[in-house]
Each structure stands twice: as C-alpha cells, then as structure tokens.
Protein backbone atom coordinates (compact mmCIF):
# COMPACT_ATOMS: atom_id res chain seq x y z
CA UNK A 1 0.00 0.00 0.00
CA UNK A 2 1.36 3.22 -0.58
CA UNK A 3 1.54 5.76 2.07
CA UNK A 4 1.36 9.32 1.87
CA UNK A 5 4.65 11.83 2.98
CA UNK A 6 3.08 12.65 5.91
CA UNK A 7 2.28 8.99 7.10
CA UNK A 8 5.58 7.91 6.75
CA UNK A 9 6.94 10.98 8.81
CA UNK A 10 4.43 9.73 11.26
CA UNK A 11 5.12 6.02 11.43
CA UNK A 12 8.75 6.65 11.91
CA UNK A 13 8.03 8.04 16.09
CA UNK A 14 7.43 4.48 16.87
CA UNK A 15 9.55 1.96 17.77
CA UNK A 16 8.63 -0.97 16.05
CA UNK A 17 10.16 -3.04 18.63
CA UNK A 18 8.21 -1.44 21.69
CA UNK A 19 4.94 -2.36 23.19
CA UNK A 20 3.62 1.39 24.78
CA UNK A 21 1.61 1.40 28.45
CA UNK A 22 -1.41 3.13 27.26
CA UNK A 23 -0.76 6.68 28.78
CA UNK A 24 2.56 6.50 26.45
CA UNK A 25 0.75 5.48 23.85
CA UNK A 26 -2.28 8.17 23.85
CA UNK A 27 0.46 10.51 24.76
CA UNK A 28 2.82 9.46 21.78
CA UNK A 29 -0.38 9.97 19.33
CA UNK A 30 -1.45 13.74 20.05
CA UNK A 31 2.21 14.25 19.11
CA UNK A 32 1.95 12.51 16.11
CA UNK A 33 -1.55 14.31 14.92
CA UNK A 34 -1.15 16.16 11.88
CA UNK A 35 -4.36 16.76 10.63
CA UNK A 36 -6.32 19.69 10.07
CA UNK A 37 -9.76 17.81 11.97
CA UNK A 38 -10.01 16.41 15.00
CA UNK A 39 -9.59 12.74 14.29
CA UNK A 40 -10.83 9.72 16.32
CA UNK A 41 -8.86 7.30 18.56
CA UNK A 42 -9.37 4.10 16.97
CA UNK A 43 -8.96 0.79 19.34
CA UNK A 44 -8.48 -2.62 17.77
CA UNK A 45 -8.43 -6.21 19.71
CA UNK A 46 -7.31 -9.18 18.73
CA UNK A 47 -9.14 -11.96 20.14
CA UNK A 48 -8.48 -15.80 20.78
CA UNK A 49 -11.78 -16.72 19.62
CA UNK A 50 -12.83 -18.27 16.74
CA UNK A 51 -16.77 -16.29 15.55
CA UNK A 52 -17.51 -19.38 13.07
CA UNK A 53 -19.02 -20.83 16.36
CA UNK A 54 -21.85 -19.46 17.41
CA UNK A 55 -20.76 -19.74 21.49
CA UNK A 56 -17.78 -17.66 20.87
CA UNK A 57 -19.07 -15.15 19.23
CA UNK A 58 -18.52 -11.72 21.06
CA UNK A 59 -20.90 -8.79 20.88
CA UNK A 60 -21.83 -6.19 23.28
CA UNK A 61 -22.13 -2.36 24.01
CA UNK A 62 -20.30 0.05 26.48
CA UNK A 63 -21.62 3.42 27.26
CA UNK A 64 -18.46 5.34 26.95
CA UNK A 65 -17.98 7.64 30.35
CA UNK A 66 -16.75 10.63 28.05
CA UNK A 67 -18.55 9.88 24.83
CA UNK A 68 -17.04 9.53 21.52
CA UNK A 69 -17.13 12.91 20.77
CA UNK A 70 -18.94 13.07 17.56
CA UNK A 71 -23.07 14.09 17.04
CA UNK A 72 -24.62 10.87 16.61
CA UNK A 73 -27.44 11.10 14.64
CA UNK A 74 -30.11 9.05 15.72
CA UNK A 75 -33.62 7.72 13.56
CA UNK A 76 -36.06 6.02 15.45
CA UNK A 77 -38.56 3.92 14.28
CA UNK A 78 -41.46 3.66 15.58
CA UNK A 79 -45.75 4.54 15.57
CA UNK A 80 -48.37 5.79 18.21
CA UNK A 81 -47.08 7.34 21.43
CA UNK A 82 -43.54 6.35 21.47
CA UNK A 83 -42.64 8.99 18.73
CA UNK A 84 -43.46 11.44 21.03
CA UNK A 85 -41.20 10.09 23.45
CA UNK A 86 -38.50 9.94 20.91
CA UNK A 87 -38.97 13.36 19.62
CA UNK A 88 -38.27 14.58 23.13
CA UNK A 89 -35.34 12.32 24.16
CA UNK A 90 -33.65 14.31 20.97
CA UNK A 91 -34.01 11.68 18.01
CA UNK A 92 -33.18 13.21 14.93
CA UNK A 93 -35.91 11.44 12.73
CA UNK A 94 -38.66 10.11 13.79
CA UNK A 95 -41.19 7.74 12.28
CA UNK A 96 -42.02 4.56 10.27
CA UNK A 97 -43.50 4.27 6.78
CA UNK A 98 -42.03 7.45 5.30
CA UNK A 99 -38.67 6.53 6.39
CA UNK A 100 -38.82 2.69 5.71
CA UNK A 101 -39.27 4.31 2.07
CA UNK A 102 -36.48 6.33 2.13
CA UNK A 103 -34.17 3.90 3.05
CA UNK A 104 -35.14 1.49 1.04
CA UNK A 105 -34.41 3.77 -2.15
CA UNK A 106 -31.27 4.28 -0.03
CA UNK A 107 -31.58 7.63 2.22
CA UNK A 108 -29.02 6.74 5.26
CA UNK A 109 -28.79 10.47 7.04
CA UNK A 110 -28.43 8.95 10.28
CA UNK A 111 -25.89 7.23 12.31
CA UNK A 112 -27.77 4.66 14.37
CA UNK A 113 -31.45 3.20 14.01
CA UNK A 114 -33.72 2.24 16.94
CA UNK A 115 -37.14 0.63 16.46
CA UNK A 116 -39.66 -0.69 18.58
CA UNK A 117 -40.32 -4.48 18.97
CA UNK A 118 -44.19 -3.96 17.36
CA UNK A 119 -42.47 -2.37 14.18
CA UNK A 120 -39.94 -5.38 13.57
CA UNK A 121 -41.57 -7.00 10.50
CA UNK A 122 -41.16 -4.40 8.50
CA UNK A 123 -37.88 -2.82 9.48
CA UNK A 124 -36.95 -6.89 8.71
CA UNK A 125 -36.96 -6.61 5.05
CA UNK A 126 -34.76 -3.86 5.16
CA UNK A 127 -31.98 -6.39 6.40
CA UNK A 128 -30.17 -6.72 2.99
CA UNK A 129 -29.75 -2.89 2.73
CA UNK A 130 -28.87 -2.09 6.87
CA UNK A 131 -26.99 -4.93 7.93
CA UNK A 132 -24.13 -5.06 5.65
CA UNK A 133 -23.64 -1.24 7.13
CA UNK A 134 -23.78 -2.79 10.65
CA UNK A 135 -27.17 -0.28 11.34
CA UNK A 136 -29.89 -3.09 11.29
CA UNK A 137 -31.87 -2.69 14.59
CA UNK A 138 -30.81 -5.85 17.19
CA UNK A 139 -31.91 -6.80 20.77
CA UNK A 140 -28.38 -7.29 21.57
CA UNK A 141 -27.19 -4.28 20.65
CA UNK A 142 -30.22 -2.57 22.49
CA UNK A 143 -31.28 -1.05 19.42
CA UNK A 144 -34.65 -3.01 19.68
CA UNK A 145 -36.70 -1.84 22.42
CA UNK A 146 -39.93 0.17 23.68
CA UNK A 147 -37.38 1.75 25.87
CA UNK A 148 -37.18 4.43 23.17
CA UNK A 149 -36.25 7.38 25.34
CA UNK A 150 -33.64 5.71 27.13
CA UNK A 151 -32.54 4.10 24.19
CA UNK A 152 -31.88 7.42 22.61
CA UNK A 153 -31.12 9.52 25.27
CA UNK A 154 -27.87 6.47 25.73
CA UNK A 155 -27.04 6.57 22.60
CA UNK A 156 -26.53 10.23 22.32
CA UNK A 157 -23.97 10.57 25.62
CA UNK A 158 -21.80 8.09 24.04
CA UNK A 159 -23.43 4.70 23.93
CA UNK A 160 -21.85 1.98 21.20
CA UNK A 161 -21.67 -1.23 19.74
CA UNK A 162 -19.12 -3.72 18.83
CA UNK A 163 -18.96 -7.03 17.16
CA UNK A 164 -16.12 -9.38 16.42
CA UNK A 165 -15.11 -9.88 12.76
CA UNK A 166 -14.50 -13.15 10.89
CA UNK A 167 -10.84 -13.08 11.66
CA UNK A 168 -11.35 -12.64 15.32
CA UNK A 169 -10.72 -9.04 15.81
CA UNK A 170 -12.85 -5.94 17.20
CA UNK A 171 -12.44 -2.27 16.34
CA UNK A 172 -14.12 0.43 17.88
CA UNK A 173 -13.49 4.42 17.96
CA UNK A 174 -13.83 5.73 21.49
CA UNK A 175 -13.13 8.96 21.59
CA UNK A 176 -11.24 12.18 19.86
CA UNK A 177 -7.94 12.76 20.23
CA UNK A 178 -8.49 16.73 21.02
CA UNK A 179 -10.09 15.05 24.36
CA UNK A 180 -7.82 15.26 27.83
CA UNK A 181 -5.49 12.31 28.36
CA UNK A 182 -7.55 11.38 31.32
CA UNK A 183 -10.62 11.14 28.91
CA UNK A 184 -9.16 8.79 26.39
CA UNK A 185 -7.51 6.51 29.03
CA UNK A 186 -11.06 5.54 30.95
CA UNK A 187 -12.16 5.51 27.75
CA UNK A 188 -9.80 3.03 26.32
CA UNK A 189 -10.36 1.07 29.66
CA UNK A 190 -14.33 0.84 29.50
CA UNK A 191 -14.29 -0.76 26.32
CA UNK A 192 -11.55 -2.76 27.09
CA UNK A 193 -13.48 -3.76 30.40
CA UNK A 194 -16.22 -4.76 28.81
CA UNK A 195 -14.63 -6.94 26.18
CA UNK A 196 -13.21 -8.69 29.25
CA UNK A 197 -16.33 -9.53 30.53
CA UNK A 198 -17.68 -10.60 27.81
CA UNK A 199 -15.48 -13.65 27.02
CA UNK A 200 -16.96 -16.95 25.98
CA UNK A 201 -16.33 -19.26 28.30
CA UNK A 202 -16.02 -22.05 25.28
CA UNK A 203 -12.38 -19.18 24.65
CA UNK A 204 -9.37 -21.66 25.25
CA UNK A 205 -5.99 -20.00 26.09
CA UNK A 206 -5.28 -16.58 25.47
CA UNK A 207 -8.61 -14.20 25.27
CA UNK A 208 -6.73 -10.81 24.26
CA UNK A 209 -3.98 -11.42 21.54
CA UNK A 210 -3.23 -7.83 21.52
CA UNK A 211 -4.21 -4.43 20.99
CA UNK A 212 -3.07 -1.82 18.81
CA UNK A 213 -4.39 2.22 19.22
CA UNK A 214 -4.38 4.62 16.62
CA UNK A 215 -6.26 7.67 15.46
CA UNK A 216 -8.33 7.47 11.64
CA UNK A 217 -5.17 8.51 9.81
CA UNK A 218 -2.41 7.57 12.01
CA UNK A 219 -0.32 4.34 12.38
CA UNK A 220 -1.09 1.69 14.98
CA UNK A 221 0.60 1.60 18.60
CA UNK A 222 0.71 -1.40 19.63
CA UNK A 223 0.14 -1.70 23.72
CA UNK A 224 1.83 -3.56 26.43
CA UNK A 225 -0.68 -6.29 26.77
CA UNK A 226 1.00 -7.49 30.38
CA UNK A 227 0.83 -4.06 31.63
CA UNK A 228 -2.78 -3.32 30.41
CA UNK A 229 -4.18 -6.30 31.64
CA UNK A 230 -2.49 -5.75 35.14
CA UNK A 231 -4.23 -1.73 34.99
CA UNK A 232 -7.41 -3.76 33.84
CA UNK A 233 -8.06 -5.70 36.79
C-alpha cells in the first residue's frame, strides 16, 4: 500500500520493537496528529476466539464515560405514542413508513437506528440494505426496544456497539484525540473492560492477543498487553 509523505513521517516516532503502556501510547499519538480535523482514537483487539461458532461469538455495548465525541445522529422507528417520546429524548428522525421508504431507495442520514419491537416485521426486510452497514436494529445491541427514550437519550452521551469480525478481531473508535489524556484513558479502559467480561467461556488459552491504538489517519501503537491487563483488573 502506498503511504502518503506525511504517514511515513508519522510512522517513523514508533519503535517498532516497543509495546507502549497506554498513557505512552495516547500521549505518543497527540504528538503525532497532523491533521487539520479532530480525528478519532481508533482501538483494535485481537481476540483468541474463533466467531464461526456461534458460542464464541462476542458482541456487546459500552456506554463510553466521556462519549465519543462526535453528534450521533439518531432515527427512530417507531408509531403511536412512542414517537413522542422519541422526539423529546432528541431523536433526529422520527417515524415509520415514510422513512422505511427512504431507506429502502437508499436515504441513510443517520448514524444509528432504533425501532420498537411492534415495528420489527417491516424494518426486517430492510436487512439486505442495513446490515451489511452494521445499522440493522438488534436486541443485543439494544437497538430493539420500547425503551425508546432511554434508548436514545444512551445513545446520544456516548453509547456503542461492537462485534467481532471473521478473523477474530474488534475495532471500535472511542473517543477524539483533542479530548484530555484522562478522557481517552477511561475511555480506552471501558471498552476494554467490557470486552473482558464478555469472554466466551467455550475461549481456550489466550482471550486478548493484543491491541493496537491509533487515530483514523495515524499508524497503529501497539500496547503492552501485560501491563494493560495488570491496569485492567
């Protein structure tokens, strides 16, 4: 792949040969930020699990304690008296059969989708065209629910969802890198946290294989994966 000047300028901070604690790494990566916007700080995992079975498949959501730092644009879907409660929680769009429409002719001006349990067969045929962009409505993901307002409201203050890939990995942006170091250390940790608690207990030997930071444009800096789990526990 070919990387641009300012990449290469970039990469060459790190020591290859180093694994960072995580306050050297955040700290190593506002140094490194060269961008003219305020880019994300990217966390990927690699996991001993293999997702082709369904018992070690890993999934879950964190409510981030300092938000990711982005407006999340939120559409809920929904009829009767819960689009009131929406509206207020601060949902972006709001509604069903007008928007079901849209998106099926491909409108997508929205970040995350919510719908209500009573509105599930039809959002359901919309699965070829939402869940290969990872925004179909699921239970799991608490995305499904009559809890609307709370649903949204969560969401909103930093609320997100992961999911491991094929190859056993998870990637998730928690934060900005224009946040405090403080900020982007707990956090680094809450997702991390959860992803702990979330192993499979079918998982034989090592559950984290590593994990590498980075911010959208930046090169990967790869932690200390003794040292984080000790700060983990």
């Amino acid at each position: 792949m070919k990387r641009s000047k300012r990449y290469i300028q970039t990469e060459s901070k790190i020591e290859k040969s180093k694994e960072y604690l995580l306050e050297e790494a955040i700290s190593l990566m506002k140094e490194m930020t060269a961008t003219k916007f305020d880019e994300s700080v990217e966390v990927a995992v690699r996991l001993g699990v293999d997702p082709r079975h369904a018992d070690q498949m890993v999934r879950g959501t964190v409510s981030l304690p300092n938000g990711t730092g982005k407006t999340v644009r939120v559409l809920v879907l929904t009829k009767g008296t819960k689009e009131k409660e929406a509206q207020e929680a601060g949902a972006d769009h709001v509604g069903l059969d007008d928007f079901l429409e849209k998106l099926q002719q491909g409108w997508l001006d929205c970040d995350v989708i919510i719908a209500t349990p009573d509105v599930m067969s039809s959002v359901g045929k919309l699965g070829k065209i939402l869940g290969p962009k990872g925004m179909m409505p699921n239970p799991k993901s608490g995305t499904v629910t009559f809890e609307v307002g709370q649903a949204v409201k969560e969401v909103k203050a930093g609320k997100i969802d992961f999911r491991v890939d094929r190859n056993g990995n998870l990637h998730a942006a928690v934060g900005k890198i224009s946040f405090e170091m403080s900020k982007v250390k707990e956090n680094v940790k809450a997702f991390l946290e959860t992803v702990l608690r979330l192993k499979p207990a079918t998982a034989k030997g090592q559950y984290i294989r590593s994990v590498t930071l980075s911010t959208t444009m930046g090169p990967g800096v790869k932690l200390n994966r003794a040292a984080l789990l000790e700060e983990l526990k």
